[in-house]
Protein backbone atom coordinates (compact mmCIF):
# COMPACT_ATOMS: atom_id res chain seq x y z
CA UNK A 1 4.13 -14.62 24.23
CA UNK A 2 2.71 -11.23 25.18
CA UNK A 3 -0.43 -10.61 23.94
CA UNK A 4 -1.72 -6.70 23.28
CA UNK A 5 -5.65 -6.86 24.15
CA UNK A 6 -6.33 -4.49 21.29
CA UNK A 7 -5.26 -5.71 18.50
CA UNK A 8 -7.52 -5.45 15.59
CA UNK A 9 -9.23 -8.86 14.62
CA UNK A 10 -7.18 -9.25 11.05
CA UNK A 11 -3.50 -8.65 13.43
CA UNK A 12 -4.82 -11.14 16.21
CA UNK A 13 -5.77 -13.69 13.09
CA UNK A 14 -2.29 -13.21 11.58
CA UNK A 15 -0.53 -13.54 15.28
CA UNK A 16 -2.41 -17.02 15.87
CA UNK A 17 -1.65 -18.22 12.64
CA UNK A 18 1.88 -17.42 13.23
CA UNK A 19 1.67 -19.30 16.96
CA UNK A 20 0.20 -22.12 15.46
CA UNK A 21 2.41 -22.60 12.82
CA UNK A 22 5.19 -22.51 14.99
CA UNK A 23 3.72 -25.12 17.26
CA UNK A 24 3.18 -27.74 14.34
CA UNK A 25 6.97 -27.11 12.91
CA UNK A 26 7.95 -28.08 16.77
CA UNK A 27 6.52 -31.05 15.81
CA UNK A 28 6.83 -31.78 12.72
CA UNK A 29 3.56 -32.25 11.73
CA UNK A 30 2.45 -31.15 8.03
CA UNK A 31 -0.75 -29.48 6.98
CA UNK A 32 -2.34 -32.69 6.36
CA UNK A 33 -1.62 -34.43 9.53
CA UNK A 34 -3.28 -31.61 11.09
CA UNK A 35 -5.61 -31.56 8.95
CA UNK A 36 -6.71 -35.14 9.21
CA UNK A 37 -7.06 -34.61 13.12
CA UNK A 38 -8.99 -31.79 12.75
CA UNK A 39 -11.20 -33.31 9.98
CA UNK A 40 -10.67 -30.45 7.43
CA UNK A 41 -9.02 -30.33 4.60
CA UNK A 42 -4.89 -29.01 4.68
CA UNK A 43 -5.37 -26.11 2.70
CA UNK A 44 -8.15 -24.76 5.88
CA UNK A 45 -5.10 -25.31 7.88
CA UNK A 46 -3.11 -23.20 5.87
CA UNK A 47 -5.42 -20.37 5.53
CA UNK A 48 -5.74 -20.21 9.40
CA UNK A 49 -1.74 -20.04 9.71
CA UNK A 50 -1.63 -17.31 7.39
CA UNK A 51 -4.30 -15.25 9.37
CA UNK A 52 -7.13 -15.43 6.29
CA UNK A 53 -8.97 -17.30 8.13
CA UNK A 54 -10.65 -17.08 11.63
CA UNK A 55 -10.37 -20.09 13.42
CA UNK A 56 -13.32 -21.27 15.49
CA UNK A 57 -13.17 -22.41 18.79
CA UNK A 58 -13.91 -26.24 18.01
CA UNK A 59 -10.69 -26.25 15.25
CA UNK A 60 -8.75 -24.19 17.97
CA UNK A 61 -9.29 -27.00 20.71
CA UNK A 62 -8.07 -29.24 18.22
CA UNK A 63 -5.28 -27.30 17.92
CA UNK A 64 -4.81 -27.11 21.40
CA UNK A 65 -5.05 -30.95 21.85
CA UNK A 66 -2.83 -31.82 19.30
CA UNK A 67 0.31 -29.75 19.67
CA UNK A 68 -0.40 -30.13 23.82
CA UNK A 69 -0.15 -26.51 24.23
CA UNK A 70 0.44 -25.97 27.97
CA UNK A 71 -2.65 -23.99 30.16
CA UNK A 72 -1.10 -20.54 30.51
CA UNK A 73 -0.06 -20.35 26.77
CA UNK A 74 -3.66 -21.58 25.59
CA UNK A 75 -4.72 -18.85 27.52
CA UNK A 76 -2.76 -16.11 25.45
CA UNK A 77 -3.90 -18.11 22.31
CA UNK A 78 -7.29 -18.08 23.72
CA UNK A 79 -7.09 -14.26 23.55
CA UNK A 80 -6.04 -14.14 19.91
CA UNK A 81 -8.80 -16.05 18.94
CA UNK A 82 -11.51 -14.72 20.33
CA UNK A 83 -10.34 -11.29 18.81
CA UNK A 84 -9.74 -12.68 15.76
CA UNK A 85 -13.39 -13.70 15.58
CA UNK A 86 -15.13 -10.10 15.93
CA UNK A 87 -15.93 -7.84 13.17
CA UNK A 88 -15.07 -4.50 13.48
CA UNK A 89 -15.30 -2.13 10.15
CA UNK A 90 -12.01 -0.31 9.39
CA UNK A 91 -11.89 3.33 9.30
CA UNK A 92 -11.37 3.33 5.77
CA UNK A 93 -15.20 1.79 5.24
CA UNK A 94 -16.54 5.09 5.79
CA UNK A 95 -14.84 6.25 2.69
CA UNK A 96 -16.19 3.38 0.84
CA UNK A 97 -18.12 5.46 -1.99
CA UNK A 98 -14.86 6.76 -3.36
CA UNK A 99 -11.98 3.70 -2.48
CA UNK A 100 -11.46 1.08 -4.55
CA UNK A 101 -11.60 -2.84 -3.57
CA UNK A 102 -8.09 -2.96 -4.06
CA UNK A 103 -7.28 0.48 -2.50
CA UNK A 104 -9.26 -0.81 0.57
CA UNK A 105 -7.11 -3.98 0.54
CA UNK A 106 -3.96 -1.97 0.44
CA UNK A 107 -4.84 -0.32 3.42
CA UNK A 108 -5.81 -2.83 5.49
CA UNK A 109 -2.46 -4.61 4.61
CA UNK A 110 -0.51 -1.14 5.51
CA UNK A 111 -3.11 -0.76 8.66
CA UNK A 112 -1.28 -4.12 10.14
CA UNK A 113 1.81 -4.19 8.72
CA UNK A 114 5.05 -4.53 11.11
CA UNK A 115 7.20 -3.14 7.73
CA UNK A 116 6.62 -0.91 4.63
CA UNK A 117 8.74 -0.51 1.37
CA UNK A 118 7.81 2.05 -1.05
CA UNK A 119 9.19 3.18 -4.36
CA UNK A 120 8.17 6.34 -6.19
CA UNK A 121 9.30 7.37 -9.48
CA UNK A 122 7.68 10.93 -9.72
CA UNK A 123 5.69 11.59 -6.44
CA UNK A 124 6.26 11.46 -3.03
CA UNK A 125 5.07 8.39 -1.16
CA UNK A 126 1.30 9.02 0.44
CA UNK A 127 2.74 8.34 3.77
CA UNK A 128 5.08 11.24 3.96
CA UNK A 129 2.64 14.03 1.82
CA UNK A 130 1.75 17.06 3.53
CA UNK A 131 -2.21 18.15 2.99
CA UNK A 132 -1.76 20.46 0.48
CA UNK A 133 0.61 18.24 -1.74
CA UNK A 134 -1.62 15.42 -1.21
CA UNK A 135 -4.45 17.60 -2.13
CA UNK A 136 -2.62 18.82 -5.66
CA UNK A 137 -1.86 15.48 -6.70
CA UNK A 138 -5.48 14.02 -5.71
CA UNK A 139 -7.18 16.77 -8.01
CA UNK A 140 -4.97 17.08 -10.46
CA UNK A 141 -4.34 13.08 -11.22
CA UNK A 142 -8.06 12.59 -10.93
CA UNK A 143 -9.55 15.17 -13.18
CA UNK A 144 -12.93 13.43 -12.90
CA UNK A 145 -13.59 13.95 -9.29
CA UNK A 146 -15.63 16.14 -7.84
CA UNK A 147 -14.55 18.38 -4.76
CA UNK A 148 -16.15 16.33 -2.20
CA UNK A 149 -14.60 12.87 -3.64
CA UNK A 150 -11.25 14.51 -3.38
CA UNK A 151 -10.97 16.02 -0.19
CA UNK A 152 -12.31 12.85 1.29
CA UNK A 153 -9.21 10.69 -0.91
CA UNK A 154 -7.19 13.62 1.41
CA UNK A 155 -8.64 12.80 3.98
CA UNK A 156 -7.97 8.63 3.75
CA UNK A 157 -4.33 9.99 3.07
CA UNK A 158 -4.15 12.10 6.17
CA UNK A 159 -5.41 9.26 7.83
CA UNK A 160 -3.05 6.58 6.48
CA UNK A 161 -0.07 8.45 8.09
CA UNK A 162 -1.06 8.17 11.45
CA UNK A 163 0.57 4.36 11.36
CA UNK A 164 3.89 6.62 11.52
CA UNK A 165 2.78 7.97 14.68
CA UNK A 166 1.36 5.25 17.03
CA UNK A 167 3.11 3.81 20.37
CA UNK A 168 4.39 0.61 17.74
CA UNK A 169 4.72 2.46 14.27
CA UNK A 170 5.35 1.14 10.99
CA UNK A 171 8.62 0.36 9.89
CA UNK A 172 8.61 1.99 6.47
CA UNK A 173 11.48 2.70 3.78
CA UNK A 174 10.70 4.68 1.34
CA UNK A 175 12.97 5.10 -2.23
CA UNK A 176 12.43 7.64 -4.74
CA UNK A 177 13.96 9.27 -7.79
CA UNK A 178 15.41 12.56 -7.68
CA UNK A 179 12.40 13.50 -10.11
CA UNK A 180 10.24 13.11 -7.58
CA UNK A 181 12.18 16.21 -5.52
CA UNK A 182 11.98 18.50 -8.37
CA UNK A 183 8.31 17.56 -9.55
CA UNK A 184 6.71 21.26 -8.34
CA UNK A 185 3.47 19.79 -7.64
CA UNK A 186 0.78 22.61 -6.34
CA UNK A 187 3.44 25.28 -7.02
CA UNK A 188 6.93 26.84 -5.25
CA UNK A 189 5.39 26.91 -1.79
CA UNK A 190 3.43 23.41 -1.74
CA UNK A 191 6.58 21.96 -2.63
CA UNK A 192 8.44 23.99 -0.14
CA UNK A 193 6.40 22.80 2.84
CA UNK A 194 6.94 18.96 0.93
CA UNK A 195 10.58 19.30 1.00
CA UNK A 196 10.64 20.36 4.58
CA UNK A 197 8.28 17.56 6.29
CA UNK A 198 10.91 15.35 4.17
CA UNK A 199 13.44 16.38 6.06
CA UNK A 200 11.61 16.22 9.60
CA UNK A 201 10.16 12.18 8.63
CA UNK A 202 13.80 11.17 7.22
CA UNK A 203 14.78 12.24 11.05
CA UNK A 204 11.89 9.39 12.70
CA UNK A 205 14.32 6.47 13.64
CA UNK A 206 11.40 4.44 12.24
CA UNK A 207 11.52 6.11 8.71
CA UNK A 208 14.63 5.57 6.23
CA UNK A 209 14.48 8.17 3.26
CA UNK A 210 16.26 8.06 0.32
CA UNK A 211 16.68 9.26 -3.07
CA UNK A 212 18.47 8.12 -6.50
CA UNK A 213 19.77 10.97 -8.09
CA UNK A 214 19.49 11.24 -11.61
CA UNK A 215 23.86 10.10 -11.67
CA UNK A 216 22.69 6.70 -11.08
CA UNK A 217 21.27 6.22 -14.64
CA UNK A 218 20.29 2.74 -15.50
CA UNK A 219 20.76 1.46 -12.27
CA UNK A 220 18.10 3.64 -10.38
CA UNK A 221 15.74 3.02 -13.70
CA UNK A 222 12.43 1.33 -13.13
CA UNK A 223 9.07 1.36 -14.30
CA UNK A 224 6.34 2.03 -12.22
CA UNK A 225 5.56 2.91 -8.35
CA UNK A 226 5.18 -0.36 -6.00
CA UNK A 227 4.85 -1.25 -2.12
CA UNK A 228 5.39 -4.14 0.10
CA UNK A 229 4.58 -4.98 3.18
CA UNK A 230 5.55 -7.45 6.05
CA UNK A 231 3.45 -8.52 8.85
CA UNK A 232 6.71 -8.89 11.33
CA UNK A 233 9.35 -6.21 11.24
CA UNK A 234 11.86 -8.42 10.56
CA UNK A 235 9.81 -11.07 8.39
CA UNK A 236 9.48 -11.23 4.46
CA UNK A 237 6.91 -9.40 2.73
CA UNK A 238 3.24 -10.91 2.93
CA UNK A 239 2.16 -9.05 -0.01
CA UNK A 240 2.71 -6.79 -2.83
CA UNK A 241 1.09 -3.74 -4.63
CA UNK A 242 1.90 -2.13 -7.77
CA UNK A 243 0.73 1.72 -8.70
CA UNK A 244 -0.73 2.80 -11.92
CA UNK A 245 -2.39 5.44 -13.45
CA UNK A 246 -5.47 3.24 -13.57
CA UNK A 247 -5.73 1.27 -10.34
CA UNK A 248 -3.55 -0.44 -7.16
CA UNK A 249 -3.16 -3.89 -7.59
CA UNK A 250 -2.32 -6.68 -5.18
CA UNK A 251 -0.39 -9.52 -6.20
CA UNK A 252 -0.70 -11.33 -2.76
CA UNK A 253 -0.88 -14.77 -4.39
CA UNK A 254 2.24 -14.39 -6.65
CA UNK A 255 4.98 -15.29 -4.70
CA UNK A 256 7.38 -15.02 -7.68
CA UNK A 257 6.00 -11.45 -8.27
CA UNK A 258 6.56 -10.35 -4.41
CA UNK A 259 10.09 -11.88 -4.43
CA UNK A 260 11.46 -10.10 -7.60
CA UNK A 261 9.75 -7.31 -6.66
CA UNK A 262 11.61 -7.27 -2.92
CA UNK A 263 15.25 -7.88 -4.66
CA UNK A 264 14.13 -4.93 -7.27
CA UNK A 265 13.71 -2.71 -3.75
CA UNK A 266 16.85 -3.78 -2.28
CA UNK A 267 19.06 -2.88 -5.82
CA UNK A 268 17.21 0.44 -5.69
CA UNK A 269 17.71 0.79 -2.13
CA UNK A 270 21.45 0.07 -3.17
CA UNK A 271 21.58 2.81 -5.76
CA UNK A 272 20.14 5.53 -3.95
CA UNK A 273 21.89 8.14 -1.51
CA UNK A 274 22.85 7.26 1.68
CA UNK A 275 20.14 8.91 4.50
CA UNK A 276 22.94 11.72 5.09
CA UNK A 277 23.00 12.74 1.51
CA UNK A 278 19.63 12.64 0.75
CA UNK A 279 18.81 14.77 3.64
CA UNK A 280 21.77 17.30 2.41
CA UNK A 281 20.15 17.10 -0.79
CA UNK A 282 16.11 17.25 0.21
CA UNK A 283 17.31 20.81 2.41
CA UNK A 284 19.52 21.67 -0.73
CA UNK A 285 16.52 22.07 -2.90
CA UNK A 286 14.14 23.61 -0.27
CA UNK A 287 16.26 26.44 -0.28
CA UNK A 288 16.40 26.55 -3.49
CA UNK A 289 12.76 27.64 -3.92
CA UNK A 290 11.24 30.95 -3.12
């Protein structure tokens, strides 16, 4: 197991839960075997697997002991833990005066997420918004802001997208109606400049773009803007977050939510354009506006 020396503390937390529960499936020990060796109670156990938990170095040499982890592979777990155990405030707590509790949740979630699923029904997802549509939506959607409160929400944007740009980026796949094309927010020209850093993220082998055009009638219909996110690339979504008018809420501890919600991506996934055609259509209307 490689380990990547800087991590941030919640990723190495998640990716020594994930170790350990690997070890106790090799063998076949439940929650409450472990936890009897380690004098806890199970559900400590299965906080620390899912990362929510630090896990201090007396519980980790239980660990250690009990799944008889060999030396050089306690040493890469030894890594994980120790980072898991420092505090380091987020970006995003500078911006505290004008984020949410949830909102900063969301972010920290999309800060160490392997994969992202979005789905817009009118705007275009945060993490592909140019400055100046980000801007229009910010102060038009929140009419009680003051200038100050919404260039810094801007600014969090601006910041968000820089996940699509690191040496490991998010994985993100974003769906959204064709409404969300032809929605002139901030004018001709802001839309303009939208439409065309569309077409340049749809390129990014780690984006997938694509849009349901307004021929797929009931079966590209859904109410209400939503995200998931997946700590592995390849793994099922950890948690869930659905978009109002009002607030972003997580429903992290509703499995049943977070599944119907990930096979309610995957039919609108199904129902949208192909990437090729939603490009063809995403230039289509950029020239369309002057």
């Amino acid at each position: 197991m490689a380990v990547v020396s800087n991590v941030s503390p919640l990723t190495a937390r998640r990716k020594l839960g994930a170790e350990l529960r690997k070890l106790r499936d090799r063998t076949g020990l439940t929650t409450e075997d472990v936890g009897a060796h380690l004098n806890c109670h199970n559900s400590k156990v299965s906080r620390i697997e899912l990362g929510k938990r630090a896990c201090t170095p007396k519980d980790f040499e239980g660990f250690m002991e009990l799944y008889e982890v060999s030396d050089a592979r306690r040493k890469d777990l030894t890594t994980l833990m120790k980072r898991g155990r420092q505090r380091v405030p987020p970006w995003w707590h500078a911006y505290n005066d004008v984020i949410s509790a949830n909102y900063s949740e969301f972010l920290a979630y999309e800060a160490e997420a392997g994969r992202g699923c979005e789905y817009q029904t009118l705007l275009i997802p945060g993490l592909l918004q140019t400055e100046e549509y980000a801007h229009a939506v910010t102060a038009g959607g929140y009419a009680a802001l003051g200038p100050d409160q919404v260039e810094s929400l801007v600014e969090v944007r601006m910041r968000r997208q820089e996940r699509l740009r690191e040496n490991e980026p998010l994985i993100f796949d974003a769906v959204v109606t064709e409404a969300a094309l032809r929605l002139q927010v901030g004018g001709a020209q802001v839309m303009r400049a939208q439409l065309r850093k569309l077409g340049e993220a749809a390129r990014l082998p780690h984006v997938t773009f694509k849009v349901i055009p307004f021929e797929a009638g009931e079966k590209g219909a859904s109410t209400g803007a939503f995200s998931l996110f997946a700590t592995e690339r390849d793994g099922d979504p950890d948690v869930a977050f659905t978009e109002s008018a009002e607030a972003t809420t997580s429903l992290r501890d509703e499995p049943l939510a977070m599944r119907r919600l990930s096979r309610l991506f995957r039919n609108l996934s199904a129902a949208a354009l192909d990437e090729h055609a939603t490009l063809e259509l995403v230039q289509r209307l950029e020239s369309e506006l002057v």
